[in-house]
Protein backbone atom coordinates (compact mmCIF):
# COMPACT_ATOMS: atom_id res chain seq x y z
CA UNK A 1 85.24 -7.06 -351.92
CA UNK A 2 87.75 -8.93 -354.02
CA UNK A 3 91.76 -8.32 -353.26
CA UNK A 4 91.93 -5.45 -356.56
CA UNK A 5 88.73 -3.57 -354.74
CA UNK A 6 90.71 -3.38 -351.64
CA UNK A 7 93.85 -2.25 -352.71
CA UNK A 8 92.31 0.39 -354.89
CA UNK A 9 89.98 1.66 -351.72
CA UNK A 10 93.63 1.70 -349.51
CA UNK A 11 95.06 3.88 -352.74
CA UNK A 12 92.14 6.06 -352.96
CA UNK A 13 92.30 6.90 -349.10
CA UNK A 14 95.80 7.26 -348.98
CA UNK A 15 96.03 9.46 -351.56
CA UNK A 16 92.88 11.67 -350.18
CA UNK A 17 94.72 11.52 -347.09
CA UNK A 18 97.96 13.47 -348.71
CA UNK A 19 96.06 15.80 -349.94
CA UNK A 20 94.64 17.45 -346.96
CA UNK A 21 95.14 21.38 -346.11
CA UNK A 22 96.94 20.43 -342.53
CA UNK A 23 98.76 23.46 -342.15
CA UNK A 24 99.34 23.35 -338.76
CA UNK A 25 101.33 20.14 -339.16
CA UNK A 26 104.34 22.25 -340.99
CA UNK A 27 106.02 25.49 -340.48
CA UNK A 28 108.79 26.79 -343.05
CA UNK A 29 110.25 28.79 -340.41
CA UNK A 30 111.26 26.13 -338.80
CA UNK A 31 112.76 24.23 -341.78
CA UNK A 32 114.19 27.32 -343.67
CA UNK A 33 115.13 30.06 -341.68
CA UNK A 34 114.53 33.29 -342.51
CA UNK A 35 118.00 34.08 -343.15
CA UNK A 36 117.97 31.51 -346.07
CA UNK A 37 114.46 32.58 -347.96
CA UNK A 38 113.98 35.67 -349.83
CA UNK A 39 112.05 36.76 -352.91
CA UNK A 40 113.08 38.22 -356.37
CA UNK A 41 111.62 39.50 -359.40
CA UNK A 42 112.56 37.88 -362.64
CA UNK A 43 113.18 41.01 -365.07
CA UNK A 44 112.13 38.98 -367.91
CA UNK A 45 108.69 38.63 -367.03
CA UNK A 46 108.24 41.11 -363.82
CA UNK A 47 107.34 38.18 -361.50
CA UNK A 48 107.85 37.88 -357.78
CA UNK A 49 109.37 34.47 -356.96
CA UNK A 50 110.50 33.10 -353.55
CA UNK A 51 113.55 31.57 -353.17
CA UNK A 52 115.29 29.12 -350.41
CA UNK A 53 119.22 28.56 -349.56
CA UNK A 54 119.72 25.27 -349.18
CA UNK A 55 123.33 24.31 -347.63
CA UNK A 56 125.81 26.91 -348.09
């Protein structure tokens, strides 16, 4: 395997790797307290979006 192989094979894995569904490994609650997330809906085209305070 030459030098461009390997680097491509350590892209290809690291990217695969940042992609996986850990969800255990992150919890919003703990970075954005409830106090700070809501949702609204956007009267233009009746959507529900979430929202987060960040700061004041």
């Amino acid at each position: 395997m030459n030098k461009k192989q390997a680097f491509l094979s350590i892209a290809l894995a690291a990217f695969l790797a940042s992609c996986s569904d850990d969800s255990n490994s992150w919890n919003a609650s703990e970075v954005c307290p409830e106090s700070g997330r809501g949702t609204f809906i956007d009267e233009r085209d009746g959507q529900v979006y979430k929202y987060t305070t960040i700061g004041n």
